[in-house]
C-alpha atoms as a PDB file:
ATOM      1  CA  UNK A   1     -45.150  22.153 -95.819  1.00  0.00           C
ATOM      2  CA  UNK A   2     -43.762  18.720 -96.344  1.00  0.00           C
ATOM      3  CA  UNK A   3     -45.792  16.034 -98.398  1.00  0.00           C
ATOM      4  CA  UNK A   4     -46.568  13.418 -96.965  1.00  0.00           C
ATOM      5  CA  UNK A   5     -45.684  10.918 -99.813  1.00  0.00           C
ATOM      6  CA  UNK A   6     -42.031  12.082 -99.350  1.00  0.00           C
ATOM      7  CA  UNK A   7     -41.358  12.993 -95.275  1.00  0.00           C
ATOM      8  CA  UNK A   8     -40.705   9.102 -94.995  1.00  0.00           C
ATOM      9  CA  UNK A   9     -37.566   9.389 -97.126  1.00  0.00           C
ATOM     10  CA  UNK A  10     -35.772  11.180 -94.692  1.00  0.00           C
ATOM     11  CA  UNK A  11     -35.325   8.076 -92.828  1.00  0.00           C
ATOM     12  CA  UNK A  12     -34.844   5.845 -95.422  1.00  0.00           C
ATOM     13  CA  UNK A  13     -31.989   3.389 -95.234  1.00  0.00           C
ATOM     14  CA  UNK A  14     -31.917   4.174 -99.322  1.00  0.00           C
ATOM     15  CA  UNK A  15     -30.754   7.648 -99.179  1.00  0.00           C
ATOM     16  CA  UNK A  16     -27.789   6.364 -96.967  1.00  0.00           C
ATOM     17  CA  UNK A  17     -26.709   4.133 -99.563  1.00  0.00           C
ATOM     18  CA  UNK A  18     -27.021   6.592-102.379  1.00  0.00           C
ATOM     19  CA  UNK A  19     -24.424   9.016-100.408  1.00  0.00           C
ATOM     20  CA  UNK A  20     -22.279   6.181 -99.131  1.00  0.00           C
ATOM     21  CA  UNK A  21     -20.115   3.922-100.836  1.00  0.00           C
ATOM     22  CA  UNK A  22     -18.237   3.073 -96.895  1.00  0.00           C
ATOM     23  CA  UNK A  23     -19.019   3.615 -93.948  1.00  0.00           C
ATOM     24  CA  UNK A  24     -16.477   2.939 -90.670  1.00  0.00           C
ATOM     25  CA  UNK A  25     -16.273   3.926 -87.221  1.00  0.00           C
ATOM     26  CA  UNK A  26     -13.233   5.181 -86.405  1.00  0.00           C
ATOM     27  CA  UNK A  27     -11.132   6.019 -83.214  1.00  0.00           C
ATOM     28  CA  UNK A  28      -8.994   8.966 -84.087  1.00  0.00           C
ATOM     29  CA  UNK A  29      -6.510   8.161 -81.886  1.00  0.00           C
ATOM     30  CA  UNK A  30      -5.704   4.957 -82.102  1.00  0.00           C
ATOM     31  CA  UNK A  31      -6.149   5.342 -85.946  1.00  0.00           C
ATOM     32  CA  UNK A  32      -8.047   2.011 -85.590  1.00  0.00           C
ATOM     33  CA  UNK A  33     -10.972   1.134 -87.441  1.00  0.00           C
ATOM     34  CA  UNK A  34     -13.717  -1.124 -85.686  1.00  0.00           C
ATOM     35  CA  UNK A  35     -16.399  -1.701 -87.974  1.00  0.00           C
ATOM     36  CA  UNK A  36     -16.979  -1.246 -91.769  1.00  0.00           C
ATOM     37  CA  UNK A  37     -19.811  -1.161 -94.023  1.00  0.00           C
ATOM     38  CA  UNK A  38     -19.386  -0.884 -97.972  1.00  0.00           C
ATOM     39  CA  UNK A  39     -22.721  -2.107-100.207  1.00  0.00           C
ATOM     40  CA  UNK A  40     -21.898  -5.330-100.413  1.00  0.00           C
ATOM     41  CA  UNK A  41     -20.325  -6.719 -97.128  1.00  0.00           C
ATOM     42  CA  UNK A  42     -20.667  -5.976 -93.305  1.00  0.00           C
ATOM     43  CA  UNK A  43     -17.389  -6.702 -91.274  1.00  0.00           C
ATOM     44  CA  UNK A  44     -17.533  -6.747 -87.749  1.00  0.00           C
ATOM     45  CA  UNK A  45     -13.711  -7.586 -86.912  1.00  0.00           C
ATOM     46  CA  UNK A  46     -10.927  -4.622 -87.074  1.00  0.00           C
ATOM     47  CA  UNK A  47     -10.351  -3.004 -90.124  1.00  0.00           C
ATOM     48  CA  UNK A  48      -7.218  -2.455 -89.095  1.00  0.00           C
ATOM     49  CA  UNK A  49      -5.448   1.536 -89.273  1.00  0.00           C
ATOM     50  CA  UNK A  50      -8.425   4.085 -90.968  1.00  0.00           C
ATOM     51  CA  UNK A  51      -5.376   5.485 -93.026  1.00  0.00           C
ATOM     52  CA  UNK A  52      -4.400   2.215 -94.864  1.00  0.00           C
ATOM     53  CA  UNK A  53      -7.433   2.357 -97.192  1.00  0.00           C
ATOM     54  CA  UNK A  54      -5.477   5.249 -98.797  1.00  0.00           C
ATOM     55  CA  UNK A  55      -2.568   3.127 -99.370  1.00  0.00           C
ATOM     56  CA  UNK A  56      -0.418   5.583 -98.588  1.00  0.00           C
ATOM     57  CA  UNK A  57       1.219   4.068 -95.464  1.00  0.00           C
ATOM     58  CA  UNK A  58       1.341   6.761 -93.151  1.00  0.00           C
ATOM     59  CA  UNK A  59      -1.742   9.173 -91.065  1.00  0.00           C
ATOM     60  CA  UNK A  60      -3.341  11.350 -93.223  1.00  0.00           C
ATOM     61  CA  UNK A  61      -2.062  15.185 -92.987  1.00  0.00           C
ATOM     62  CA  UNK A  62      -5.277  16.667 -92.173  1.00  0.00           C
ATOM     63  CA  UNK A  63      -7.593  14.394 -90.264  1.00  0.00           C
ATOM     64  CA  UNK A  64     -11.171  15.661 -90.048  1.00  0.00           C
ATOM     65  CA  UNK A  65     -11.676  12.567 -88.126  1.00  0.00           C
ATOM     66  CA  UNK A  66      -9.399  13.537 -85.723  1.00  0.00           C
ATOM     67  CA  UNK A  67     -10.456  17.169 -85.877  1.00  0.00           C
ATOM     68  CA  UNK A  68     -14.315  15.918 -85.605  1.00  0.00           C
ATOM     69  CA  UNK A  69     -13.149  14.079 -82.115  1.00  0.00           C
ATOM     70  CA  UNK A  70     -11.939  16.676 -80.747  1.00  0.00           C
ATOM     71  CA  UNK A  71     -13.978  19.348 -81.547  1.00  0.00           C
ATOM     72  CA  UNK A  72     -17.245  17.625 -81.405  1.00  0.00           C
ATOM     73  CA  UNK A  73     -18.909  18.513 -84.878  1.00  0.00           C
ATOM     74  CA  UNK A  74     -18.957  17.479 -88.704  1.00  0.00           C
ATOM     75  CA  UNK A  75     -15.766  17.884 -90.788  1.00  0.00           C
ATOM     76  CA  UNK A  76     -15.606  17.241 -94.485  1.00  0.00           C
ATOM     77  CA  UNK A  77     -13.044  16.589 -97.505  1.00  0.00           C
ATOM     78  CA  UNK A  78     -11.699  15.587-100.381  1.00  0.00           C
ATOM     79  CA  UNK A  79      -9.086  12.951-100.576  1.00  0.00           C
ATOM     80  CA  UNK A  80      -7.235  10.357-103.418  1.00  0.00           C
ATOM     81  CA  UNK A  81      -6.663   6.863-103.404  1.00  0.00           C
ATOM     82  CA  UNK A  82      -5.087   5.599-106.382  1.00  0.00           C
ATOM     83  CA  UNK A  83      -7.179   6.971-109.215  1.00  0.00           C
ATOM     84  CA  UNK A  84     -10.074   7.224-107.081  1.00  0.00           C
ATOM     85  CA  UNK A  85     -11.378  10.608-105.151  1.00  0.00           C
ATOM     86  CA  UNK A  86     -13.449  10.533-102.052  1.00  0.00           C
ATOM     87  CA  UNK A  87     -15.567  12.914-100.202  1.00  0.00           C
ATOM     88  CA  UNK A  88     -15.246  12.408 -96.633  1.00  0.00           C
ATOM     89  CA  UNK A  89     -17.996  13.178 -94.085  1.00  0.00           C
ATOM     90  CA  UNK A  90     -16.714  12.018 -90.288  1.00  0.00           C
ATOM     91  CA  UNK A  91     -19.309  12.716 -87.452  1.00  0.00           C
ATOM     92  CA  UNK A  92     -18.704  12.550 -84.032  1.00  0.00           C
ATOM     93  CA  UNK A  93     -20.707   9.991 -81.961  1.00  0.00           C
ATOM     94  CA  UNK A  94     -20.601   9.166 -78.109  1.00  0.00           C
ATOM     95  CA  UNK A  95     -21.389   6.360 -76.920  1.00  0.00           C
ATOM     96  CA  UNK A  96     -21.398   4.671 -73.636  1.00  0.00           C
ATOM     97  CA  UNK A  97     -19.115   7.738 -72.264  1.00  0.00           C
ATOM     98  CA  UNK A  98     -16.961   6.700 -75.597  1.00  0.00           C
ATOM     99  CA  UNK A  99     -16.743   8.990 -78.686  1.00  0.00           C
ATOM    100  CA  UNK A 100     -16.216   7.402 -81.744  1.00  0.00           C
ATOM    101  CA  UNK A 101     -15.734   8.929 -85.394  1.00  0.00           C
ATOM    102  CA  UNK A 102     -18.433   7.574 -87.932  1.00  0.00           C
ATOM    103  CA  UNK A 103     -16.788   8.081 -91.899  1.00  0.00           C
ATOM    104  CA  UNK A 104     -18.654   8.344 -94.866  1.00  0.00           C
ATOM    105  CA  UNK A 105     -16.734   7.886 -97.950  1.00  0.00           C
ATOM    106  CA  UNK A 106     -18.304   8.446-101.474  1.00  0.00           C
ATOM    107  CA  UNK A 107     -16.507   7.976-104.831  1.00  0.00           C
ATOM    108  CA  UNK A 108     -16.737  11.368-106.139  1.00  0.00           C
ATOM    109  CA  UNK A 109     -14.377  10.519-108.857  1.00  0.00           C
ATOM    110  CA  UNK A 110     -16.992  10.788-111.828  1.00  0.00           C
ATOM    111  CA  UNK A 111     -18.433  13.932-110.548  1.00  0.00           C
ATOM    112  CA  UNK A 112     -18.049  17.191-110.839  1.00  0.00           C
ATOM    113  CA  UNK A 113     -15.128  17.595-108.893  1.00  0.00           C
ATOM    114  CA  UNK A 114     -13.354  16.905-112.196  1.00  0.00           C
ATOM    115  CA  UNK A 115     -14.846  19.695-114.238  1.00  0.00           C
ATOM    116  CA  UNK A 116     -12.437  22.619-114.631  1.00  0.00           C
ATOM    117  CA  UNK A 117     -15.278  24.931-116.000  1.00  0.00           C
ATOM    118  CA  UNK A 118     -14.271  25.051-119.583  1.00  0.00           C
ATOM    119  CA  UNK A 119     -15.604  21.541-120.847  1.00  0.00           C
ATOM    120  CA  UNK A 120     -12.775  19.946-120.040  1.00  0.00           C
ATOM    121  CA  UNK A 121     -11.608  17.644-116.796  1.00  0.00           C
ATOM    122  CA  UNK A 122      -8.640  18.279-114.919  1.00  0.00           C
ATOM    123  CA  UNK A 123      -6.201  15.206-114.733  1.00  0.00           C
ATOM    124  CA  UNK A 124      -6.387  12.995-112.066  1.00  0.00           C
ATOM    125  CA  UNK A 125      -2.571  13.176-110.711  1.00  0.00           C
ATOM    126  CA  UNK A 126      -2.591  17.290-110.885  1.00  0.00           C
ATOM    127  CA  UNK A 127      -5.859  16.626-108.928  1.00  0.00           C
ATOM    128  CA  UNK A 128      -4.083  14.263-106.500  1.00  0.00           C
ATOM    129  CA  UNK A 129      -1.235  17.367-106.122  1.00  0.00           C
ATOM    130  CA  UNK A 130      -3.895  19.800-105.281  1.00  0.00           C
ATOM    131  CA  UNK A 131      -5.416  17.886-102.497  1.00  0.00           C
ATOM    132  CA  UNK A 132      -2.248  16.482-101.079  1.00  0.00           C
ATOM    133  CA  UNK A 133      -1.887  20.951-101.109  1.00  0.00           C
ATOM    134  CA  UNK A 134      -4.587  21.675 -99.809  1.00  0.00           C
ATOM    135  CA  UNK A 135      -4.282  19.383 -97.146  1.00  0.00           C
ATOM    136  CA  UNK A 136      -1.070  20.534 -95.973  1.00  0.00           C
ATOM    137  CA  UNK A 137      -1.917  24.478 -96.113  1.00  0.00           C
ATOM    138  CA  UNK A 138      -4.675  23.114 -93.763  1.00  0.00           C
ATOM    139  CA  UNK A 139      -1.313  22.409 -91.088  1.00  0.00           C
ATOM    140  CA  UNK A 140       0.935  25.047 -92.095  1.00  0.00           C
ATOM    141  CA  UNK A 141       1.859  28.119 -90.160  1.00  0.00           C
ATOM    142  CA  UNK A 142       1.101  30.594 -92.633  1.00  0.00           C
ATOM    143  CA  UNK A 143       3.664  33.252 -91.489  1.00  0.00           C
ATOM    144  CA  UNK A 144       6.899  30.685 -90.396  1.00  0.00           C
ATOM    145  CA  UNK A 145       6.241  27.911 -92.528  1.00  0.00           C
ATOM    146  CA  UNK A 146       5.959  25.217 -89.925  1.00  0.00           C
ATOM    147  CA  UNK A 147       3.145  23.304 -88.939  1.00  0.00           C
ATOM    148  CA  UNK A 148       0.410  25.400 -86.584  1.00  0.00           C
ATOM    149  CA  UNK A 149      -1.025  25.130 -83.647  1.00  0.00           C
ATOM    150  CA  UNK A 150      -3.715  22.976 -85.165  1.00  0.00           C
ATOM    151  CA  UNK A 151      -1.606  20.452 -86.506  1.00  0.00           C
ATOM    152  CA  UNK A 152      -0.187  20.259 -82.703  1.00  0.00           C
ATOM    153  CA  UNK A 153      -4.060  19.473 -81.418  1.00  0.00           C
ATOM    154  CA  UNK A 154      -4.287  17.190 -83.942  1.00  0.00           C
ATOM    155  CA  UNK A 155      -1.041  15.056 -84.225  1.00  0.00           C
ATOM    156  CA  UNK A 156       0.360  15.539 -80.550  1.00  0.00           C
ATOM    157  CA  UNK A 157      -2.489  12.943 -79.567  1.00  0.00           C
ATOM    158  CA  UNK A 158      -1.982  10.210 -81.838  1.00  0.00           C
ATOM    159  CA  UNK A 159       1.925  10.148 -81.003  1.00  0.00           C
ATOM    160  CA  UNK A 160       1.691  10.559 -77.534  1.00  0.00           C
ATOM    161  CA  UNK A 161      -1.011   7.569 -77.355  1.00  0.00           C
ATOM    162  CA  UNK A 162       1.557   5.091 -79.837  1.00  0.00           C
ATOM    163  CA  UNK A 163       4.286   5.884 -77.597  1.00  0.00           C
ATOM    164  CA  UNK A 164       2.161   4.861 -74.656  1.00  0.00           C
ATOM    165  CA  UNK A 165       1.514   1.242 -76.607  1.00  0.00           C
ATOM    166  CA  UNK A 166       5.250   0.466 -78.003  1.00  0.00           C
ATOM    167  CA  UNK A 167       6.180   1.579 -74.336  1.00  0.00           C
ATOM    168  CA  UNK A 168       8.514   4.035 -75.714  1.00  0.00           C
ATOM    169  CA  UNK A 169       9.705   7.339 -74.582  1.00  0.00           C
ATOM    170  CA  UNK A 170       8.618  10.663 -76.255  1.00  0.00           C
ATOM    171  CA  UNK A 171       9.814  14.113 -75.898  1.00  0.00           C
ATOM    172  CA  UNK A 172       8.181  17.545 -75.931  1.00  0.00           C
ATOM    173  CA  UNK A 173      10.244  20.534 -76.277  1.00  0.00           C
ATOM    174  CA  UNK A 174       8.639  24.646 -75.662  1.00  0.00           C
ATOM    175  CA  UNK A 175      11.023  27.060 -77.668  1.00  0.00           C
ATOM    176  CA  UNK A 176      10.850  30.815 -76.617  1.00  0.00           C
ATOM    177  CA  UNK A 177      12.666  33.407 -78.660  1.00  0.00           C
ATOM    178  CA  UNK A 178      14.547  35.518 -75.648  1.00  0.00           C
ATOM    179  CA  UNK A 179      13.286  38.779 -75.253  1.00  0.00           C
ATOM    180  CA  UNK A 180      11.034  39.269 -78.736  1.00  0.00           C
ATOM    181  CA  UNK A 181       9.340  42.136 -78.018  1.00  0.00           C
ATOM    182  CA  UNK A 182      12.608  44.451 -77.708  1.00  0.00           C
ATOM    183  CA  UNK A 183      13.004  42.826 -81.119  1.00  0.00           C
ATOM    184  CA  UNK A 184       9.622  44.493 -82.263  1.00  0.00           C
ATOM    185  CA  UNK A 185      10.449  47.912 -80.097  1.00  0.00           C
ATOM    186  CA  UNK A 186      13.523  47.879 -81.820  1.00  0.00           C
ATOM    187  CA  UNK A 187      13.606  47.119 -85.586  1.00  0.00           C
ATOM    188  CA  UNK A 188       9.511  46.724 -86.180  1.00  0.00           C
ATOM    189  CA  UNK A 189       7.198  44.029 -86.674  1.00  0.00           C
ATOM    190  CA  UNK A 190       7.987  43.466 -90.058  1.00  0.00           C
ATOM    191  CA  UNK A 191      11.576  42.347 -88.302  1.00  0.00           C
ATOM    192  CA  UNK A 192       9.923  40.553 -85.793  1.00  0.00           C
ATOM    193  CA  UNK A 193       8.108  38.488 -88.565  1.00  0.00           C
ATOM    194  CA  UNK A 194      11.954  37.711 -90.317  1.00  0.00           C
ATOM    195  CA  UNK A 195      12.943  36.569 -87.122  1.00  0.00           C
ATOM    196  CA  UNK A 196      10.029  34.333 -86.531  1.00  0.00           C
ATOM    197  CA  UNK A 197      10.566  32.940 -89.605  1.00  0.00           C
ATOM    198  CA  UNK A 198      14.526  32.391 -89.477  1.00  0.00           C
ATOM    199  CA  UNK A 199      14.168  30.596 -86.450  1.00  0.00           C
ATOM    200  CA  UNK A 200      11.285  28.504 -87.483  1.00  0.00           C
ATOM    201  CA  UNK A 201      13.787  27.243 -90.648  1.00  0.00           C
ATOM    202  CA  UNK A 202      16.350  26.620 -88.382  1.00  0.00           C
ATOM    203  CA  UNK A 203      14.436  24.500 -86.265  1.00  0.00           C
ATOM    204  CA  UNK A 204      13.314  22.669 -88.573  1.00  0.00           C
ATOM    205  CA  UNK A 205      16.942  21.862 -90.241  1.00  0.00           C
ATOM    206  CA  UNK A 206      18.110  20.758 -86.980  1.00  0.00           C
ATOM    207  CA  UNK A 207      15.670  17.990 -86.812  1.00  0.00           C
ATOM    208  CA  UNK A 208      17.048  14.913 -88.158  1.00  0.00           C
ATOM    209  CA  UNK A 209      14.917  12.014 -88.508  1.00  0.00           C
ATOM    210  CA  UNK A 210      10.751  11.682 -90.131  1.00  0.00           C
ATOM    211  CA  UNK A 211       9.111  11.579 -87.076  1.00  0.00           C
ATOM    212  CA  UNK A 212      10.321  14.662 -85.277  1.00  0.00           C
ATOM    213  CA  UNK A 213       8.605  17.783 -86.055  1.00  0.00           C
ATOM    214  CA  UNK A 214       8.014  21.621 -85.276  1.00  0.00           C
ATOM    215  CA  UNK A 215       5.215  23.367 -84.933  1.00  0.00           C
ATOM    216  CA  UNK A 216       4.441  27.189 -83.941  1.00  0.00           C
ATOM    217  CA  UNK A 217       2.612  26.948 -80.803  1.00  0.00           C
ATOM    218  CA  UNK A 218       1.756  30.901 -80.810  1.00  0.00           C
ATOM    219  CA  UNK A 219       2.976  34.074 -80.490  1.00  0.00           C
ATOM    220  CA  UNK A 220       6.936  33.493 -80.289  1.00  0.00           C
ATOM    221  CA  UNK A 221       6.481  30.240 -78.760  1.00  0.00           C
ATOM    222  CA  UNK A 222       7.295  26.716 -80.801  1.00  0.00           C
ATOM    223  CA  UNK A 223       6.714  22.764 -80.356  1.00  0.00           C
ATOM    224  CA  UNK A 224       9.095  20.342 -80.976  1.00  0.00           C
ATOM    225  CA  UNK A 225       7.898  16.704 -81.224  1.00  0.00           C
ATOM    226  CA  UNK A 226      10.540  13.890 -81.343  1.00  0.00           C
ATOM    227  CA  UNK A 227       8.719  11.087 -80.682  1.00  0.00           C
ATOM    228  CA  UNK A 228      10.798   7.787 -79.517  1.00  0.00           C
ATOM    229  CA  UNK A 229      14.420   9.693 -78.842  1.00  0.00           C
ATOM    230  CA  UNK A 230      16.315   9.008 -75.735  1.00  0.00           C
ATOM    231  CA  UNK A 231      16.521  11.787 -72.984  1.00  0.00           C
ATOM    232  CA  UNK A 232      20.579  12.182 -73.845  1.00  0.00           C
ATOM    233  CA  UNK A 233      19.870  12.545 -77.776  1.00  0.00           C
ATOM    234  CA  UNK A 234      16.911  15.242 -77.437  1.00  0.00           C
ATOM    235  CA  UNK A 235      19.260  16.779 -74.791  1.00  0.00           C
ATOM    236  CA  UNK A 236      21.942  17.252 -77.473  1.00  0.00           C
ATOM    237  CA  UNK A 237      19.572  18.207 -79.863  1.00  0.00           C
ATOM    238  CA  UNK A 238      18.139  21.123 -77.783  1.00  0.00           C
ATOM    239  CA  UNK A 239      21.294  22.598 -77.265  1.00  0.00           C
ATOM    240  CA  UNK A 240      22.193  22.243 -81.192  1.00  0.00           C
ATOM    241  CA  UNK A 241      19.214  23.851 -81.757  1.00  0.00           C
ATOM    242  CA  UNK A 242      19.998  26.657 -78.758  1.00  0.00           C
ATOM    243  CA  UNK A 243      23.539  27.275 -80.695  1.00  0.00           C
ATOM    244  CA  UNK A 244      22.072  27.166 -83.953  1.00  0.00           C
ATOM    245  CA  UNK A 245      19.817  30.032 -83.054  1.00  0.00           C
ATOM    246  CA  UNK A 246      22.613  32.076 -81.425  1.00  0.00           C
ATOM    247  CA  UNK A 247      24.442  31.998 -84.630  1.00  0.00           C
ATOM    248  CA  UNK A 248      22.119  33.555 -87.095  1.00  0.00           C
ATOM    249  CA  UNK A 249      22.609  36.643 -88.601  1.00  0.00           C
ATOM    250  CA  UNK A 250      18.967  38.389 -89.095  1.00  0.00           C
ATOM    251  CA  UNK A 251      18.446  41.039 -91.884  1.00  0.00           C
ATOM    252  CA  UNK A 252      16.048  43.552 -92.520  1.00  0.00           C
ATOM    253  CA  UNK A 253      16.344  46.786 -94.260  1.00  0.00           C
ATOM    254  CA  UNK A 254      20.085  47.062 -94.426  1.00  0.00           C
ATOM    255  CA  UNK A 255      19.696  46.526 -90.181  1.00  0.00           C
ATOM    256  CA  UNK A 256      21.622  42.866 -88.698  1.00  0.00           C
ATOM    257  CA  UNK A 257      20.613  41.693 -85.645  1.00  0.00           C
ATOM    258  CA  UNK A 258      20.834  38.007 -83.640  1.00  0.00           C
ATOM    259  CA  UNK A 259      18.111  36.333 -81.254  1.00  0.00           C
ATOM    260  CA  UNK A 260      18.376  33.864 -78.968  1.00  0.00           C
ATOM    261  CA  UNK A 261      16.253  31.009 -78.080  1.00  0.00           C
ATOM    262  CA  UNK A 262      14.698  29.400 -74.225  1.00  0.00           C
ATOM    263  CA  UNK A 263      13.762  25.166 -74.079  1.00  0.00           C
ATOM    264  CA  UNK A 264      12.365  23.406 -71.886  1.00  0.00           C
ATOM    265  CA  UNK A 265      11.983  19.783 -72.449  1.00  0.00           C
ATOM    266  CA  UNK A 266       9.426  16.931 -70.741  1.00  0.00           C
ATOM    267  CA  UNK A 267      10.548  13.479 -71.878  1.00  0.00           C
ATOM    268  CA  UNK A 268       8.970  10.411 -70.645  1.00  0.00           C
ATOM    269  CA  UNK A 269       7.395   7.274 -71.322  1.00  0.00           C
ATOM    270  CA  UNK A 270       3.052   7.719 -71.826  1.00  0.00           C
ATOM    271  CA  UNK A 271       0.871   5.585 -69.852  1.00  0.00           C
ATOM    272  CA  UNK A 272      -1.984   6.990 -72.147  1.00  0.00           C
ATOM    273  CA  UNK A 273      -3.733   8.192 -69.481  1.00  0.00           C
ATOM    274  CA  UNK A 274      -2.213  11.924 -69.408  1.00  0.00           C
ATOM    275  CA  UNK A 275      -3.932  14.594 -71.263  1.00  0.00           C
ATOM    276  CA  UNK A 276      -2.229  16.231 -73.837  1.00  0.00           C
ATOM    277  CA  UNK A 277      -2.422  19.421 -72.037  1.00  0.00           C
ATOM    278  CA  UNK A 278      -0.647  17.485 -68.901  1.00  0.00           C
ATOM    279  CA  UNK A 279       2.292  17.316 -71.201  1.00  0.00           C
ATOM    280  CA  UNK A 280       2.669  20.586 -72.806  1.00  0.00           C
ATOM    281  CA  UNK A 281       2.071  22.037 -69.271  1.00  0.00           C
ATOM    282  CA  UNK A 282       5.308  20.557 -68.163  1.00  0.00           C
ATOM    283  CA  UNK A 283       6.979  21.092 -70.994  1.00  0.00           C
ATOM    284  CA  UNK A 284       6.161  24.663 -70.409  1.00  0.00           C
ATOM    285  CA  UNK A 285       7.364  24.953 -66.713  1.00  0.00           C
ATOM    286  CA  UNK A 286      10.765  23.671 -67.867  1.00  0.00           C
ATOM    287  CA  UNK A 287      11.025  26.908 -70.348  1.00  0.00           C
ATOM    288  CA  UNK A 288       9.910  29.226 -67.823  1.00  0.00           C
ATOM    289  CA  UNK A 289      12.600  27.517 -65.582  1.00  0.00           C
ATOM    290  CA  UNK A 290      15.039  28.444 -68.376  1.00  0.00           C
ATOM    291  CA  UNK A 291      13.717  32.159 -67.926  1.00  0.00           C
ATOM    292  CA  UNK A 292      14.452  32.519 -64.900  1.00  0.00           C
ATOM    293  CA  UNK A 293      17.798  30.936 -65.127  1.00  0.00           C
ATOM    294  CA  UNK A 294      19.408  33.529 -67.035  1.00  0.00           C
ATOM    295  CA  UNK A 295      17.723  32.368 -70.780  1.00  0.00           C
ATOM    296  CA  UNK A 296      19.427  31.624 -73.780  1.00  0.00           C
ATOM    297  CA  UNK A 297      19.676  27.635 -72.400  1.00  0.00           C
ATOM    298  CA  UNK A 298      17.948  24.222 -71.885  1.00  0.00           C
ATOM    299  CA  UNK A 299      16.291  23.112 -68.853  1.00  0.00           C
ATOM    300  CA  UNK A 300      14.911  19.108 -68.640  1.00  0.00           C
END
């Protein structure tokens, strides 16, 4: 049974300020902060981006905010600013048909978090490593070494939406490794998973510039983001990539075999009202177009 000298503290605005050192509401998307609370100070006017608090000058790599969004439930973590650590708590919150992303950050840098077990406290930049680690296993294809399919829920979003406000053209571009499952029939799974990852690596050395990137969107299947490229340099892209993957020589157990690779690019300019499945979708219809064109080539 709860006393009733203490039930009343589970609404007190104390116990808020005892976890909390800021608090923001955040729009994932946008990466825009609206309002921000620390202890001392209330400011009602834009915070500006959520991520420039951690100085860092680019989105975080794993965004429970944006995972929160999209998902609809409580996401927490650990992350560094400087030679501070926070714990993040962001919690989803509609309102008025709008959901927003409430953070909680507490300095956790005193705490436990520190303690190594033996007495001692682990330094704060080998701490810094292991989160910056953690948070990128949290977006890495285990198997390939790309980014997974979470990474594409989360990040597809956010650079879909700033293309739609610099009113600049973005491309997305479905990879299918030709006929995978002879692969598998023929040499084994375990070859199957060299191939996977071969092509993966060569995908990813084909991109060029920071904001293009490759995820593995399932099965045999891969994303390519390339965010702001003209229609005639993604084209020329694709079919580097296409070549690229013709070209490799695949080993496994004293056995060499090749693969060959399917696109289908969508490239056009976001109004920011599509869905992110909208895009993907048509991205996807231009592979299967490649399919049935004879494979091994890039349809747009």
């Amino acid at each position: 049974m709860r006393d009733d000298n203490t039930k009343d503290f589970l609404g007190c605005e104390m116990i808020l300020d005892k976890i909390s050192d800021i608090t923001r509401i955040v729009d994932p998307q946008s990466k825009r902060v609206s309002d921000h609370k620390n202890r001392d100070t209330v400011v009602l006017e834009s915070e500006g981006h959520c991520f420039d608090f951690w100085g860092k000058g680019t989105t975080c790599k794993n965004c429970i905010s944006m995972r929160a969004y999209n998902e609809n439930r409580t996401f927490v973590k650990i992350e560094t600013c400087l030679d501070r650590a926070y714990l993040i708590t962001a919690i989803p919150c509609d309102v008025d048909d709008t959901r927003v992303v409430v953070e909680i950050l507490k300095d956790v840098t005193a705490s436990y978090w520190f303690d190594v077990g033996d007495g001692n406290n682990i330094d704060i930049g080998d701490f810094q490593m292991l989160i910056e680690r953690l948070n990128e296993i949290a977006f890495i294809d285990s198997l390939t070494g790309v980014y997974n399919r979470r990474y594409i829920d989360e990040k597809l979003p956010v650079d879909l939406l700033n293309a739609a406000l610099m009113s600049k053209e973005v491309s997305i571009i479905m990879v299918d490794i030709d006929y995978f499952k002879i692969v598998n029939d023929s040499y084994g799974h375990l070859a199957g998973d060299q191939a996977l990852k071969k092509v993966a690596k060569t995908l990813s050395q084909c991109l060029r510039r920071d904001s293009d990137w490759v995820a593995r969107y399932g099965g045999e299947e891969f994303l390519v983001c390339m965010p702001g490229a003209k229609l005639s340099t993604v084209i020329e892209m694709t079919e580097f990539m296409r070549e690229s993957i013709e070209r490799l020589a695949i080993e496994f157990e004293g056995k060499e075999f090749s693969v060959t690779g399917s696109f289908g690019i969508y490239n056009t300019k976001p109004s920011g009202r599509e869905s992110v499945d909208d895009f993907i979708r048509i991205a996807d219809e231009k592979l299967y177009l490649a399919k049935e064109n004879g494979r091994n080539r890039v349809e747009y």
